[in-house]
Protein backbone atom coordinates (compact mmCIF):
# COMPACT_ATOMS: atom_id res chain seq x y z
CA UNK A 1 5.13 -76.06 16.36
CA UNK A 2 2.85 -78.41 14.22
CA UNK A 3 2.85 -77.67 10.60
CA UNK A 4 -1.16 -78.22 10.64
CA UNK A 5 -0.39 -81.05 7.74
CA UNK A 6 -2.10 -84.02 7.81
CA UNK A 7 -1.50 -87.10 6.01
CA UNK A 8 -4.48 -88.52 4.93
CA UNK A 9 -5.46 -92.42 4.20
CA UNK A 10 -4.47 -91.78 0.89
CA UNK A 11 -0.64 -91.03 1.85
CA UNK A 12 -1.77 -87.31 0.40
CA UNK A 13 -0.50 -84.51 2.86
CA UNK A 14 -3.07 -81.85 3.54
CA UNK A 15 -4.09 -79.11 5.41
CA UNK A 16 -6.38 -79.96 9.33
CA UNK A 17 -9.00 -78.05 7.35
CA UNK A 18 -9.47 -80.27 4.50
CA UNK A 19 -8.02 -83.62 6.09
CA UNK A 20 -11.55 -84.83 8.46
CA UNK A 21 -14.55 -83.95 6.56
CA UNK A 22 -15.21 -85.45 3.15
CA UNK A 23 -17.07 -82.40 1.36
CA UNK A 24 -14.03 -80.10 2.67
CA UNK A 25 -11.69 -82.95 1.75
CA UNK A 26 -13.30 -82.77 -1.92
CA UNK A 27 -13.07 -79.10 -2.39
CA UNK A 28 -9.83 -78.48 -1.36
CA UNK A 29 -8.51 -81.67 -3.66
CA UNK A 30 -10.22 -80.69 -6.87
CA UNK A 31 -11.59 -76.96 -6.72
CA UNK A 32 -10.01 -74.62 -4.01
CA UNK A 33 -7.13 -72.29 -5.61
CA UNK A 34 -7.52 -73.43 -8.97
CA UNK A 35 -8.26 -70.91 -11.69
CA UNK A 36 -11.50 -69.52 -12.25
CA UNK A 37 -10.93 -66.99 -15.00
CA UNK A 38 -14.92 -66.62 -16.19
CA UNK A 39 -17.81 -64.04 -15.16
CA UNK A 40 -20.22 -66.06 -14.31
CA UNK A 41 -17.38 -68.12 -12.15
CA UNK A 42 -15.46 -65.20 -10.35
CA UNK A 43 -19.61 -63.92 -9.24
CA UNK A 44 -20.59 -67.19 -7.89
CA UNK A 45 -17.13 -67.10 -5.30
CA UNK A 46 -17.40 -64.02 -4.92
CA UNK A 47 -21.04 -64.15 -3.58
CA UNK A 48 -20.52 -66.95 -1.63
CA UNK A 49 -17.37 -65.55 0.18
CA UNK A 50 -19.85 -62.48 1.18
CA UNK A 51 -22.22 -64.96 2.38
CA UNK A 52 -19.45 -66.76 4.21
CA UNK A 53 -18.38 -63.43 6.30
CA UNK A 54 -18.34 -64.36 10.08
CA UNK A 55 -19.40 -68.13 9.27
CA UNK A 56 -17.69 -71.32 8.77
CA UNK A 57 -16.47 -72.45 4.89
CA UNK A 58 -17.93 -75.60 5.55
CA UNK A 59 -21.32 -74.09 6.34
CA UNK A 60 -21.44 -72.20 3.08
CA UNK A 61 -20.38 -75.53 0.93
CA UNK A 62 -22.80 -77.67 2.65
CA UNK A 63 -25.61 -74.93 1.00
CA UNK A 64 -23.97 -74.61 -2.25
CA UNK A 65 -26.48 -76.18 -4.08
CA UNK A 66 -29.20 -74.63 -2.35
CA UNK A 67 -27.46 -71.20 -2.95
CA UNK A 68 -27.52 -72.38 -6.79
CA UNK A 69 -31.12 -72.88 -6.44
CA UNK A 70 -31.82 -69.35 -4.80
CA UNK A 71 -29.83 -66.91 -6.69
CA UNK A 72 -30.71 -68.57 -10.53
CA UNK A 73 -27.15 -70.47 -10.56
CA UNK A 74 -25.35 -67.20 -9.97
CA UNK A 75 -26.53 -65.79 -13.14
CA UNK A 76 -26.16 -61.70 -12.40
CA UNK A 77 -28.65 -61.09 -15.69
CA UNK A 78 -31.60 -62.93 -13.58
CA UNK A 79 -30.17 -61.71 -10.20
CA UNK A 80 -30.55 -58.34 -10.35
CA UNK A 81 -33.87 -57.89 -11.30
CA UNK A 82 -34.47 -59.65 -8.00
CA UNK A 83 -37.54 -57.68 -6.29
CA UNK A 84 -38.92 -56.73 -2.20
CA UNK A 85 -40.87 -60.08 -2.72
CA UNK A 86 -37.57 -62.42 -4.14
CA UNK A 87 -36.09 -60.87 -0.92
CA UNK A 88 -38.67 -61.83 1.36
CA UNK A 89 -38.93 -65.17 -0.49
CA UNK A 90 -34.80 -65.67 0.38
CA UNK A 91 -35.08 -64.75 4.15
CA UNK A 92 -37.51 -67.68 4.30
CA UNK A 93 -35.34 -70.31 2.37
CA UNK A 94 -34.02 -72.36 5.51
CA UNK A 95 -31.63 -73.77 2.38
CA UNK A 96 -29.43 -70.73 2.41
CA UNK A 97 -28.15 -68.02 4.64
CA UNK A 98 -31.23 -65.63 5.83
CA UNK A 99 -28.94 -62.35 6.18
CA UNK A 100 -30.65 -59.66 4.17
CA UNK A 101 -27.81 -57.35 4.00
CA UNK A 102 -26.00 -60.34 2.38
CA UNK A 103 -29.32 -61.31 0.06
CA UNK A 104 -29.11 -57.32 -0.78
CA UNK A 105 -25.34 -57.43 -1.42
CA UNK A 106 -25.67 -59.94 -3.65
CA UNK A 107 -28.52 -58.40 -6.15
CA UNK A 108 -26.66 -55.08 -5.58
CA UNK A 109 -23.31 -56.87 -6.58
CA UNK A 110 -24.86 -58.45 -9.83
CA UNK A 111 -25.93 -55.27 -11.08
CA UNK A 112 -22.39 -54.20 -10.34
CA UNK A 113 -21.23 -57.00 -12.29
CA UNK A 114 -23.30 -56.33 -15.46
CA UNK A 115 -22.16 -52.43 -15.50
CA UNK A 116 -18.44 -53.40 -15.39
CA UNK A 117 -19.11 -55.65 -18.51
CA UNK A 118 -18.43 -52.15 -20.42
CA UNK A 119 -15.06 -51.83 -18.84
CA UNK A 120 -13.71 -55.34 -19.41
CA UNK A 121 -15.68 -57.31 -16.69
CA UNK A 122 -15.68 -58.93 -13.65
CA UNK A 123 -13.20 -61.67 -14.27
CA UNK A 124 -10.34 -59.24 -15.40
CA UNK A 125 -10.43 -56.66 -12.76
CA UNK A 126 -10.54 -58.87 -10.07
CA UNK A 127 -7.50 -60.98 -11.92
CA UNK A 128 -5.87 -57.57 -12.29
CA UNK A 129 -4.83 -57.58 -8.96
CA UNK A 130 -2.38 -60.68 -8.93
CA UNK A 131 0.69 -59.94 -7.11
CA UNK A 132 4.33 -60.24 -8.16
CA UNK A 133 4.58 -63.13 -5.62
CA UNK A 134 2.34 -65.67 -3.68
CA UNK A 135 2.72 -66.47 0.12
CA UNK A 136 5.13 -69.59 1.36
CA UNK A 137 3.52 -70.58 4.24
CA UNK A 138 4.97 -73.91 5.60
CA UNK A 139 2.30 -73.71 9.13
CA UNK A 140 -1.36 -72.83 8.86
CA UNK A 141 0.25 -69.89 11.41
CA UNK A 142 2.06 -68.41 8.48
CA UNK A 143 -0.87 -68.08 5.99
CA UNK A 144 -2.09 -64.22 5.78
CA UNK A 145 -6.03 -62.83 6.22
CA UNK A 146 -5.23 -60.08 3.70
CA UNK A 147 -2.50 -58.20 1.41
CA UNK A 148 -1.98 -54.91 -0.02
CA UNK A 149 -3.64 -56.38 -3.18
CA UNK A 150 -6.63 -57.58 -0.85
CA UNK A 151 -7.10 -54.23 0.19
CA UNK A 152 -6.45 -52.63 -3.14
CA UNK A 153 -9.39 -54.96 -4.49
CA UNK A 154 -11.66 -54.15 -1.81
CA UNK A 155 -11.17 -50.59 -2.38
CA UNK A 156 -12.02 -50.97 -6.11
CA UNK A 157 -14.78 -53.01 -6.44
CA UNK A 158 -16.20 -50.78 -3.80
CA UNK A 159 -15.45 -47.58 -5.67
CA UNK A 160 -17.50 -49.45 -8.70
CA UNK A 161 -20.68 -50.58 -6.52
CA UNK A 162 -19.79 -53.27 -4.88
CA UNK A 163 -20.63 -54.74 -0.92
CA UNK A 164 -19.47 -57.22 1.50
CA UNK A 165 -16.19 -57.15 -0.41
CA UNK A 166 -14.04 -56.39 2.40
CA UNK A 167 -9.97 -56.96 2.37
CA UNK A 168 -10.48 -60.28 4.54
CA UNK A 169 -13.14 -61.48 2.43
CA UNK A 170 -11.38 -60.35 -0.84
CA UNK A 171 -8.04 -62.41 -0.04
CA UNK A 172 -10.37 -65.46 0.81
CA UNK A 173 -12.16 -65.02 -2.77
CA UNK A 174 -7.76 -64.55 -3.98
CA UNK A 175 -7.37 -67.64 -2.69
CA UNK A 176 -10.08 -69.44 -3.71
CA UNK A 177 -9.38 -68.48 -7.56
CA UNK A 178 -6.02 -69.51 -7.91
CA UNK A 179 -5.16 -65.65 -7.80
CA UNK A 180 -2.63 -66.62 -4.62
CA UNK A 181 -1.45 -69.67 -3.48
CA UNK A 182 -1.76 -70.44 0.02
CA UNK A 183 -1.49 -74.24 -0.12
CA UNK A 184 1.19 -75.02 2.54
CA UNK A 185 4.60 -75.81 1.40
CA UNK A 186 3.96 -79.50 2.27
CA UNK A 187 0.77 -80.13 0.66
CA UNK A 188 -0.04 -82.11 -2.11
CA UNK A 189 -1.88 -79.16 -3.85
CA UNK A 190 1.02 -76.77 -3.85
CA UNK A 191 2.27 -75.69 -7.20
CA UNK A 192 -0.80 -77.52 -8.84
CA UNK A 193 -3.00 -74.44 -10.52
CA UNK A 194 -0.39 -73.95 -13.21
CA UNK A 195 -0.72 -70.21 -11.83
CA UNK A 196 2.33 -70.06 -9.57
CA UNK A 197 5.45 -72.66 -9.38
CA UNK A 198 5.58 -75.13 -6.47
């Protein structure tokens, strides 16, 4: 069975998804899994994983800046006073993804994020779902789509206003911030966020 590690030009071992393209390549080297402990940080994955749902990673970094652009860099204070007209101003920005049930998540989600401000924030509940352990996965095969705490986190930012936050899309955001690793056993990320041990 192949592992799914790659061994780049740089004698760095690394995941097929991150070994080919450069932009993946980046991400995964200096920003994937590492920990993002801020508002303002935890709302930008967060709104990009939601835009991400049933699309390609690559696709959504490709339009990062353009998503920056869009949504006021992510700022939920300028977001959510987003109006019909910002909406119909988004489903013609060819820079971003035109889904307006995403575009509506998102303004819906910032005003979710500004209310939980007066029960310690964003940030913390999300990290308040770390679990005991992180995965081990030595094959791509072995990495999970979700966990009990995925689901557990969907289910409460839900109950506080939340969309698109679905347990899939909630262990991809887990991942992303360093809250699990996933890096595979024999990659030269694992063990690096200072989070969990190699």
């Amino acid at each position: 069975m192949s592992t799914g590690i790659i061994i780049g030009d740089d004698n760095l071992a690394r995941p097929a998804w991150a070994a080919a393209d450069p932009m993946m390549r980046t991400y995964y080297d200096t920003e994937w899994g590492m920990p993002v402990r801020d508002e303002h940080g935890v709302f930008e994955r967060l709104s990009l994983e939601a835009f991400q749902s049933g699309l390609s990673w690559a696709t959504i970094l490709r339009k990062r800046e353009n998503f920056r652009a869009a949504f006021a860099a992510f700022d939920p204070e300028v977001i959510e006073g987003f109006d019909e007209a910002k909406v119909e101003e988004l489903l013609g920005n060819a820079g971003i993804i035109r889904n307006r049930a995403k575009i509506l998540a998102t303004i819906k989600n910032a005003k979710a994020t500004i209310a939980l401000r007066e029960d310690g924030g964003l940030a913390e509940l999300v990290w308040s779902f770390q679990p005991d352990s992180t995965p081990m996965p030595s094959a791509i095969e072995e990495v999970p789509t979700t966990s009990p705490e995925s689901l557990a986190l969907s289910k409460a930012l839900r109950r506080r206003g939340f969309a698109f936050v679905g347990p899939t899309t909630m262990f991809a955001l887990m991942e992303a911030l360093g809250i699990v690793d996933t890096h595979l056993l024999g990659s030269h990320r694992r063990g690096t966020s200072g989070v969990w041990p190699a």
